[in-house]
N, C-alpha and C. Protein backbone atom coordinates (compact mmCIF):
# COMPACT_ATOMS: atom_id res chain seq x y z
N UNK A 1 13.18 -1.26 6.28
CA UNK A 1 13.67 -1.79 5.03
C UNK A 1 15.05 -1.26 4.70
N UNK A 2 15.91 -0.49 5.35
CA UNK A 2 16.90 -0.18 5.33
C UNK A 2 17.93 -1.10 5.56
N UNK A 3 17.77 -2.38 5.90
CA UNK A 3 18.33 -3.36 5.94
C UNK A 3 18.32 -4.32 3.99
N UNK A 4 17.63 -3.99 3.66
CA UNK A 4 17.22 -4.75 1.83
C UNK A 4 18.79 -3.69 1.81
N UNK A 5 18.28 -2.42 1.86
CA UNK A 5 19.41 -1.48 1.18
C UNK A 5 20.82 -2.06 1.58
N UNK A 6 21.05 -2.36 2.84
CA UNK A 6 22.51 -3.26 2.55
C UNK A 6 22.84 -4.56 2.19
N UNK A 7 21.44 -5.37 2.33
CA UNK A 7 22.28 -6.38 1.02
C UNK A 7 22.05 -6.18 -0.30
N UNK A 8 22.36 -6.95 -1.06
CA UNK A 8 22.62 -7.16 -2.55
C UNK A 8 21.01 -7.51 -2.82
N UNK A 9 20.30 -7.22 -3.66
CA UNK A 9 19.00 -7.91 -4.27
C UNK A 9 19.67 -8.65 -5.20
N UNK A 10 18.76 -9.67 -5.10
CA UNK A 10 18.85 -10.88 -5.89
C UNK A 10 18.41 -10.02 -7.88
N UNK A 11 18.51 -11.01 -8.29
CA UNK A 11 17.78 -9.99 -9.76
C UNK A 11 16.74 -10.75 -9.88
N UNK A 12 16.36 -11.19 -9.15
CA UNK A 12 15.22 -11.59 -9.43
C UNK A 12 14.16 -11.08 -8.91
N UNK A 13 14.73 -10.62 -7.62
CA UNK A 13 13.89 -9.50 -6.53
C UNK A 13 14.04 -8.02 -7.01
N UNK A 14 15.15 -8.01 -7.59
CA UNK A 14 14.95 -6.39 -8.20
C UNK A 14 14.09 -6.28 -9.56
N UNK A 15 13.88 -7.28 -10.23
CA UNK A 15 12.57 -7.65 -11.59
C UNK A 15 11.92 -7.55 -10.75
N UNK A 16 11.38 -8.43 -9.93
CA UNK A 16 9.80 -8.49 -9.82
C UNK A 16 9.74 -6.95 -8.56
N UNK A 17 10.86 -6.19 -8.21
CA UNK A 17 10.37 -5.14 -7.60
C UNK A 17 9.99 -3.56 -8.46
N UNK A 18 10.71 -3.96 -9.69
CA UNK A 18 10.97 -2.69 -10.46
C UNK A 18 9.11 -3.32 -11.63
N UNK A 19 9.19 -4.13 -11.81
CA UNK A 19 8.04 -4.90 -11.98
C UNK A 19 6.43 -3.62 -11.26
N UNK A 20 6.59 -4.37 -10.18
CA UNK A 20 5.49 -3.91 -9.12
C UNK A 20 5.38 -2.30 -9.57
N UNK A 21 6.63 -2.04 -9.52
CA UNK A 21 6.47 -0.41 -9.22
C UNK A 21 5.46 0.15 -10.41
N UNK A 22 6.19 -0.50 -11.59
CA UNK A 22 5.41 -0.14 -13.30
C UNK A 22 3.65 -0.46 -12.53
N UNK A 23 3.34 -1.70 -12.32
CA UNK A 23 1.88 -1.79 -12.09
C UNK A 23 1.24 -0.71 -11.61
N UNK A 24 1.88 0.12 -10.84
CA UNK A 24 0.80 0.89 -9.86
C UNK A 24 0.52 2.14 -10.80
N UNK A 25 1.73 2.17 -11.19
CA UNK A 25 1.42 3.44 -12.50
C UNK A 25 0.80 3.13 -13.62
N UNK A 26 0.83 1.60 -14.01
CA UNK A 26 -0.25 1.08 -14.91
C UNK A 26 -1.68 1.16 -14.58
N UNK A 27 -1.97 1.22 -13.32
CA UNK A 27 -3.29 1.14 -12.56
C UNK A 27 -3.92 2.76 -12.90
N UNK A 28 -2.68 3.60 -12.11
CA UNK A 28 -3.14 5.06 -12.12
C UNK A 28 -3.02 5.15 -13.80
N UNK A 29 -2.75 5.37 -14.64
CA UNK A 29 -2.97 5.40 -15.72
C UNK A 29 -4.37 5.60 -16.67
N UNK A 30 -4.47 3.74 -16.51
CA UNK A 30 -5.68 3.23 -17.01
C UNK A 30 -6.76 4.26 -16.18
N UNK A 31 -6.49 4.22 -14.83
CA UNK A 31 -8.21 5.09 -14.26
C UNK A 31 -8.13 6.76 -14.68
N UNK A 32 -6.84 7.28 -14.86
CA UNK A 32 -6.97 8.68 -15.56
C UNK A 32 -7.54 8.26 -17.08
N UNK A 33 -7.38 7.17 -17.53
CA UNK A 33 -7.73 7.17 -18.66
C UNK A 33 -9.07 6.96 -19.17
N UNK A 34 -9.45 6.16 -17.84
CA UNK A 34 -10.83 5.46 -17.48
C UNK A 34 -12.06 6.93 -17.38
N UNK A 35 -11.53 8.16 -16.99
CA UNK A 35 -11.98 8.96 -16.42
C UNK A 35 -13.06 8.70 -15.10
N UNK A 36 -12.66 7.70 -14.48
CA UNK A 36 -13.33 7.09 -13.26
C UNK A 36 -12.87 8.23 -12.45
N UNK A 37 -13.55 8.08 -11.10
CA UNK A 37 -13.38 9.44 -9.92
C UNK A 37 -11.93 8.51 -9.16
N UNK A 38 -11.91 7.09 -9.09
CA UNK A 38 -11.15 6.08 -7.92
C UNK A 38 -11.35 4.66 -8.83
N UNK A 39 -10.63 3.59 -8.03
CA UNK A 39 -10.40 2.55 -8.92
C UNK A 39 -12.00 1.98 -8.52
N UNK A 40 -11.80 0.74 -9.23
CA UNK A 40 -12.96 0.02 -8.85
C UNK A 40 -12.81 -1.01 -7.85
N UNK A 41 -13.67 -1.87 -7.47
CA UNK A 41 -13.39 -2.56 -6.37
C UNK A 41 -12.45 -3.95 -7.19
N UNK A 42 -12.69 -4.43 -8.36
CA UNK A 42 -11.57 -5.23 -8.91
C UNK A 42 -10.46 -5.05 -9.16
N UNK A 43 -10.33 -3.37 -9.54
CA UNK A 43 -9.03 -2.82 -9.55
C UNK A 43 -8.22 -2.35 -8.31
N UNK A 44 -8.88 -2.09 -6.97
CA UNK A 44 -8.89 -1.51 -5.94
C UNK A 44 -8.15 -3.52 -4.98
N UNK A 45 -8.69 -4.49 -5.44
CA UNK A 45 -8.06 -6.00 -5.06
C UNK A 45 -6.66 -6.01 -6.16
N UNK A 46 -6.49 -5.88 -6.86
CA UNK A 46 -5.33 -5.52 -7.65
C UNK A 46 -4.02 -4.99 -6.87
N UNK A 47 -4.70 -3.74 -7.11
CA UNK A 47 -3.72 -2.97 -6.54
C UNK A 47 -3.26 -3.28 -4.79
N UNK A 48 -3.99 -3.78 -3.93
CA UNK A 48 -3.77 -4.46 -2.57
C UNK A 48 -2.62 -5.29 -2.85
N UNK A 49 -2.68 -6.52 -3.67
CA UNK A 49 -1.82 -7.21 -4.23
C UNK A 49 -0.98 -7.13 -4.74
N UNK A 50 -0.45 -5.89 -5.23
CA UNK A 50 0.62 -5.32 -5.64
C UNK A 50 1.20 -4.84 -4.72
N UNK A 51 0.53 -3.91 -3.75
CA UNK A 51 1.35 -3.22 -2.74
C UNK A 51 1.64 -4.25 -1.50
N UNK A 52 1.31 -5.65 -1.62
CA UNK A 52 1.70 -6.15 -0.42
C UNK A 52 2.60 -7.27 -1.01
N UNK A 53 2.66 -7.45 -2.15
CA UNK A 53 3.90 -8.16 -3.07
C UNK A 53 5.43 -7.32 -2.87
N UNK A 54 5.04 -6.07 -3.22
CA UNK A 54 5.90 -4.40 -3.10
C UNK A 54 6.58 -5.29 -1.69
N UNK A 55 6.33 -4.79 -0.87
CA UNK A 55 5.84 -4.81 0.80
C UNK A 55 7.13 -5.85 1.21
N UNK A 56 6.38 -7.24 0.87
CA UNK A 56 6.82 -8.60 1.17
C UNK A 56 8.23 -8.53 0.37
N UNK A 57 8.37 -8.64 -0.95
CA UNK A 57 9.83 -9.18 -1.39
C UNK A 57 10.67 -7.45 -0.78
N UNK A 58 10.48 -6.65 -0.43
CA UNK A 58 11.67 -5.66 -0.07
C UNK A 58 11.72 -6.51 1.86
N UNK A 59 10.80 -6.55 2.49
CA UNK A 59 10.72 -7.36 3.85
C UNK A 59 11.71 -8.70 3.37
N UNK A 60 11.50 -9.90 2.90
CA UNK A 60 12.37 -10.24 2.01
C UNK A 60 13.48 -10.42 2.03
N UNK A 61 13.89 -9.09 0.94
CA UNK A 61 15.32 -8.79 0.81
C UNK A 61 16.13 -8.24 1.94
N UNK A 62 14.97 -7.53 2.99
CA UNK A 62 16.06 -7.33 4.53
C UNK A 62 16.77 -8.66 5.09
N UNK A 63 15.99 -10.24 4.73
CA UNK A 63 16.45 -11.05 5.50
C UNK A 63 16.80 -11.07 6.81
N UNK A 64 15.94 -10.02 7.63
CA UNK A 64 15.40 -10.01 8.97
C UNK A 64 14.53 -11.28 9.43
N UNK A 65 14.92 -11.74 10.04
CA UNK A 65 13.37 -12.88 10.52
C UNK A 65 12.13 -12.02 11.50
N UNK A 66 13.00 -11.78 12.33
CA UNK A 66 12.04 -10.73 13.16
C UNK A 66 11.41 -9.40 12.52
N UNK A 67 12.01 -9.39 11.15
CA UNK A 67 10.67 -8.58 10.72
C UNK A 67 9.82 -9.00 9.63
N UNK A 68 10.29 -10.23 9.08
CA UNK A 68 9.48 -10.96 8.48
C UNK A 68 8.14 -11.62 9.57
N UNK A 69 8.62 -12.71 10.40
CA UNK A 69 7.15 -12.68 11.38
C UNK A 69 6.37 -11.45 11.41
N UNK A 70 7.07 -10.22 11.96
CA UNK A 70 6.19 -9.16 12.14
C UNK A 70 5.24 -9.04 10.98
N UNK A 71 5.40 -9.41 9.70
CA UNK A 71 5.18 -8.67 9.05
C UNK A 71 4.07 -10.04 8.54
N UNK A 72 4.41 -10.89 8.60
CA UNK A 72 3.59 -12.01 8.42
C UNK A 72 2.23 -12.13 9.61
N UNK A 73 2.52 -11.94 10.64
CA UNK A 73 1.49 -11.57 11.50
C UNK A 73 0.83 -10.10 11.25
N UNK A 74 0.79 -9.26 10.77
CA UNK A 74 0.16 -8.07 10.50
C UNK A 74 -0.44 -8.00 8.90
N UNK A 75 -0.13 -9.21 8.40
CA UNK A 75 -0.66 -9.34 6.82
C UNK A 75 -2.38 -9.55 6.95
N UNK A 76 -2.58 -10.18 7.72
CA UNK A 76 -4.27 -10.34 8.27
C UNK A 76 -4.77 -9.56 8.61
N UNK A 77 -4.39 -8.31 9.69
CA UNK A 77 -4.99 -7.30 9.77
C UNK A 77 -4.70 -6.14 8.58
N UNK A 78 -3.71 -6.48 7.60
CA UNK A 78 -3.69 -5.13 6.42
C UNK A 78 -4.71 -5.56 5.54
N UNK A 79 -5.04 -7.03 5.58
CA UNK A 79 -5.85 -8.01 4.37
C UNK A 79 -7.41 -6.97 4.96
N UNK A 80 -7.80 -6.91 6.57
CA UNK A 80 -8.89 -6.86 7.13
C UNK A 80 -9.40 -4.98 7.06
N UNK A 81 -8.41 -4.73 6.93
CA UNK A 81 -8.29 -3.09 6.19
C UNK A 81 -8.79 -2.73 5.14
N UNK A 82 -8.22 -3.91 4.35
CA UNK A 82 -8.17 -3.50 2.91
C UNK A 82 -9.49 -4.18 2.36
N UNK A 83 -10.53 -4.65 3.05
CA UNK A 83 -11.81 -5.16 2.76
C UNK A 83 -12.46 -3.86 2.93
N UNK A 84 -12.08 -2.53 3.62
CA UNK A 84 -13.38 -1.70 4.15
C UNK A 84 -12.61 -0.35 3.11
N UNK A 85 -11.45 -0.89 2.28
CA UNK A 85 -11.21 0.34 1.85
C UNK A 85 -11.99 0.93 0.36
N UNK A 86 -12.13 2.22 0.16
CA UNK A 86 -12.27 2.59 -0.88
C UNK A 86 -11.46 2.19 -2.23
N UNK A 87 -12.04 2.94 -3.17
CA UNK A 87 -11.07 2.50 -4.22
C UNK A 87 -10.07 3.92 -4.40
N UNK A 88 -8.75 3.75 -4.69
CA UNK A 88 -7.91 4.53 -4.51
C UNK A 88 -8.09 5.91 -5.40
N UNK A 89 -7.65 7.03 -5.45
CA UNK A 89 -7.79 8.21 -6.59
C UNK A 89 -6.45 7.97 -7.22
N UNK A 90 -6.76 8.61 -8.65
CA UNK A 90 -5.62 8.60 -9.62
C UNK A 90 -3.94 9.43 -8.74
N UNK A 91 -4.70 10.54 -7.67
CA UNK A 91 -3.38 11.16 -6.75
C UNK A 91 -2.91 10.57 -5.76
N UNK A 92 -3.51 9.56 -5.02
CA UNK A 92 -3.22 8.37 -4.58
C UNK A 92 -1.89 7.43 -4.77
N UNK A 93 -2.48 6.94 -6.41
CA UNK A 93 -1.86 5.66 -6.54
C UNK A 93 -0.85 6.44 -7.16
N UNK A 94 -0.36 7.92 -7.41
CA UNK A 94 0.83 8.48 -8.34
C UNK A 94 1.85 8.91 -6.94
N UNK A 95 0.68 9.06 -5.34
CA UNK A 95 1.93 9.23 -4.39
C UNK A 95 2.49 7.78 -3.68
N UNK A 96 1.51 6.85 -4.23
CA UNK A 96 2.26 5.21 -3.94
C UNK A 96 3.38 5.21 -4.67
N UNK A 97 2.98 5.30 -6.12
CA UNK A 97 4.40 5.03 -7.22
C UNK A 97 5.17 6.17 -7.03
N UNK A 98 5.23 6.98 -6.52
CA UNK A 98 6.10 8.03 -6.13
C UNK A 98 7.55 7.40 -4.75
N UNK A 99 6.58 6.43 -3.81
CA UNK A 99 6.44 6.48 -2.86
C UNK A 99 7.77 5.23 -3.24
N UNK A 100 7.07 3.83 -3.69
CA UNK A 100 7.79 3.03 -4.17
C UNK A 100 9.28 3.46 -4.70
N UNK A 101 8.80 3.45 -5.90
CA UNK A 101 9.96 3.94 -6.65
C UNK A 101 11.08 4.47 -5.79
N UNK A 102 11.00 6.01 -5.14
CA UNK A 102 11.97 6.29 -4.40
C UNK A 102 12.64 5.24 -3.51
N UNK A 103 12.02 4.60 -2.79
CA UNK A 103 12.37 3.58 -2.08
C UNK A 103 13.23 2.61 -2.61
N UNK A 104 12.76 2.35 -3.74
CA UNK A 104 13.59 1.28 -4.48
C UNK A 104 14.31 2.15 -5.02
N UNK A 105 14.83 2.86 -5.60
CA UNK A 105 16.00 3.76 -5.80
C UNK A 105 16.89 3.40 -4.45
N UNK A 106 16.58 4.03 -3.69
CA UNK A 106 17.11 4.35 -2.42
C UNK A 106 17.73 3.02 -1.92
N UNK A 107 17.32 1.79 -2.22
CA UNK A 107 18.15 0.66 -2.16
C UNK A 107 18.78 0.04 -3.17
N UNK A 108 18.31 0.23 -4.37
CA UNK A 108 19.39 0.50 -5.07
C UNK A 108 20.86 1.12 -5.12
N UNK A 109 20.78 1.89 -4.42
CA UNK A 109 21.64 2.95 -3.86
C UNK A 109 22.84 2.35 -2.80
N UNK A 110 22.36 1.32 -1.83
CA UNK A 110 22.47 0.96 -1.05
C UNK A 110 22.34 2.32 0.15
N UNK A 111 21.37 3.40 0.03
CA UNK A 111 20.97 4.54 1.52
C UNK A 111 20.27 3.84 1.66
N UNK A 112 20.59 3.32 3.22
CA UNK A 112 19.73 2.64 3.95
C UNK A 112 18.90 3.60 4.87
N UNK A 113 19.62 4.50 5.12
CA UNK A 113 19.20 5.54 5.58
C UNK A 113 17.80 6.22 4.74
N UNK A 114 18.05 6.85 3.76
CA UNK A 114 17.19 7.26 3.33
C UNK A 114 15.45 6.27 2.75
N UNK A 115 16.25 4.55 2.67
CA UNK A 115 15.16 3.64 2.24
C UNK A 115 14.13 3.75 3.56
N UNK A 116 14.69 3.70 4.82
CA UNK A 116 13.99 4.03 6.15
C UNK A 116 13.21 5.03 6.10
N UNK A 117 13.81 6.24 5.33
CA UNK A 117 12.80 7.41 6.15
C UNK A 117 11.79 7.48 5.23
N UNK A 118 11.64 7.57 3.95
CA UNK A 118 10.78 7.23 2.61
C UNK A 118 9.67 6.03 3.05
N UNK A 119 10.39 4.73 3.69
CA UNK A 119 9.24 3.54 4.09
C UNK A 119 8.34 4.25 4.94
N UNK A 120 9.11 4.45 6.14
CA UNK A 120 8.25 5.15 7.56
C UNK A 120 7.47 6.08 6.94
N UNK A 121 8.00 6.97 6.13
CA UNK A 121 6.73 8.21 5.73
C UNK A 121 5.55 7.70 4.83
N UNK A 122 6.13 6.63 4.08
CA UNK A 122 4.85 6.22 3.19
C UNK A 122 4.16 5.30 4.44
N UNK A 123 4.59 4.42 4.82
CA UNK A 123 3.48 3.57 5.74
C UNK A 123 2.68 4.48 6.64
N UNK A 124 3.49 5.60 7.31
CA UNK A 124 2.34 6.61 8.07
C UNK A 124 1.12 7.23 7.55
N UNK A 125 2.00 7.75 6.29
CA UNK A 125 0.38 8.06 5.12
C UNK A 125 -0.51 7.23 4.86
N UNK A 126 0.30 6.34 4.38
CA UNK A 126 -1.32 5.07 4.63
C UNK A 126 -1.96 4.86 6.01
N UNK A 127 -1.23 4.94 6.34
CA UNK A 127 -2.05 4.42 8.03
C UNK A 127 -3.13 5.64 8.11
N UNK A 128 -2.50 7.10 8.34
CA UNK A 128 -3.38 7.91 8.36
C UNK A 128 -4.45 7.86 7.64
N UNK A 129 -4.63 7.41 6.13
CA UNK A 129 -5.10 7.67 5.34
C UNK A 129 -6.68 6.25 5.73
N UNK A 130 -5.65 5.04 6.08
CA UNK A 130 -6.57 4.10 6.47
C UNK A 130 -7.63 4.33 7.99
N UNK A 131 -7.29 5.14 8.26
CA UNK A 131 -7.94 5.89 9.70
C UNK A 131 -8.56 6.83 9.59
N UNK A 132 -8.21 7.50 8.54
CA UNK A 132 -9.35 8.72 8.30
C UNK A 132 -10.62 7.57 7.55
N UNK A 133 -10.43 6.62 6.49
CA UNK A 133 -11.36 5.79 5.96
C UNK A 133 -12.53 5.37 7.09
N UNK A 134 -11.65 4.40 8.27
CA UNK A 134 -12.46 4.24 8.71
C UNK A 134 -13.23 5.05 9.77
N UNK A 135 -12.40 6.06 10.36
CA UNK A 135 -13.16 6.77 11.08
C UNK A 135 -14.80 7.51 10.34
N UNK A 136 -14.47 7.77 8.49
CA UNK A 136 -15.57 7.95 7.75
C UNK A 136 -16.69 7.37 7.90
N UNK A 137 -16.37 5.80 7.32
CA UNK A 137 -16.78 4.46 7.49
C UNK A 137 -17.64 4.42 9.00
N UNK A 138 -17.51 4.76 10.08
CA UNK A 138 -17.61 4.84 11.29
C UNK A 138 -19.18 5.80 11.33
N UNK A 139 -18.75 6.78 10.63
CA UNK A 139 -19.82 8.13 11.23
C UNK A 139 -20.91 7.79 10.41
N UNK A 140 -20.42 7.27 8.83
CA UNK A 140 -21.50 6.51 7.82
C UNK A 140 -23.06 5.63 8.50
N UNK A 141 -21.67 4.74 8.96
CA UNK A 141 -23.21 3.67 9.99
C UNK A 141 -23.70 4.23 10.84
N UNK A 142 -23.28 4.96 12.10
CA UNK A 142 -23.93 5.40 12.75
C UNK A 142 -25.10 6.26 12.34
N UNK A 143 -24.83 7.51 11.37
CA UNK A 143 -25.76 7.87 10.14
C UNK A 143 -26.68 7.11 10.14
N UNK A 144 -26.63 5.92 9.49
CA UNK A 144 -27.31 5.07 9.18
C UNK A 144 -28.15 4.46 9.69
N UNK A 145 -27.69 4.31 10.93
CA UNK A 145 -28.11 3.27 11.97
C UNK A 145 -29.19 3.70 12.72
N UNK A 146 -28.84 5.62 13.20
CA UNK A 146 -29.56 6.34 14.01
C UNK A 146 -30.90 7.16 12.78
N UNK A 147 -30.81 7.05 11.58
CA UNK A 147 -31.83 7.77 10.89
C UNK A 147 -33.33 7.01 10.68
N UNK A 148 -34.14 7.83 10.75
CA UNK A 148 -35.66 7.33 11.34
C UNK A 148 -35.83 6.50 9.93
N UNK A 149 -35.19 6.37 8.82
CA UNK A 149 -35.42 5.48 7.77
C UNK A 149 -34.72 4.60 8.18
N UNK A 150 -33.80 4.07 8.99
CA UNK A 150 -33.49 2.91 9.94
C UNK A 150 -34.51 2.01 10.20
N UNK A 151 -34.29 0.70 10.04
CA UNK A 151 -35.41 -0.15 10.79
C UNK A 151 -34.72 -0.21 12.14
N UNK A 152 -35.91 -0.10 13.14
CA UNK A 152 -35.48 -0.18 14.30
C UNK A 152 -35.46 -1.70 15.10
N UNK A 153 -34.74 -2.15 16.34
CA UNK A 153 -35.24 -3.37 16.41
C UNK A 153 -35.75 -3.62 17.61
């Protein structure tokens, strides 16, 4: 995304990006407020939709094609992720909007440099974060699968 950082955003892409960013902190908010442990699963489809709105108009604003396809072909498998995920914690969604924000600063800025290393580090955290899920997810069923309260077949 260090490419958004050298062109110009449209203002219409910088609304609906400075937009997005407020939501996620509206989200974390409400669930500190909620005194919930994580979002819920309606709030948890929310917030997906925000972060892949986030996602898409900064992809977008690079006006890359080749990383728009990329990114259009990998929207199905983040969609297929985001069916097995939990619902996020209030420290979570404050290191997303942490995460954002800087980013969009950072192209604001026009550091393209720095919009790069902020993207790469937040997408790795998620990734990790989506791999520790399912590797959880993983040991759960087997749990499940192998315990003598199992129906067997």
């Amino acid at each position: 995304m260090g490419q958004a950082a050298e062109h110009n955003l449209r203002s219409a892409d910088l609304d609906a990006l400075q937009k997005l960013v407020r939501e996620v902190a509206h989200l974390r908010d409400d669930l500190l407020h909620s005194g919930a442990p994580e979002l819920s699963a309606v709030q948890m489809k929310r917030f997906v939709q925000i972060d892949m709105s986030f996602h898409s108009t900064l992809v977008r604003a690079a006006a890359n094609r080749r990383i728009l396809k990329v990114f259009a072909d990998t929207r199905l498998l983040l969609n297929i992720f985001a069916m097995r995920r939990k619902g996020h914690t209030a420290a979570v969604l404050g290191d997303v909007f942490r995460y954002h924000s800087q980013v969009l600063e950072a192209v604001l800025r026009k550091d393209s440099e720095t919009a790069r290393r902020l993207l790469g580090e937040h997408i790795r955290v998620s990734k990790e974060e989506r791999l520790l899920e399912y590797d959880e997810w993983e040991r759960e069923t087997a749990i499940n699968h192998n315990s003598p309260s199992a129906p067997r077949e």
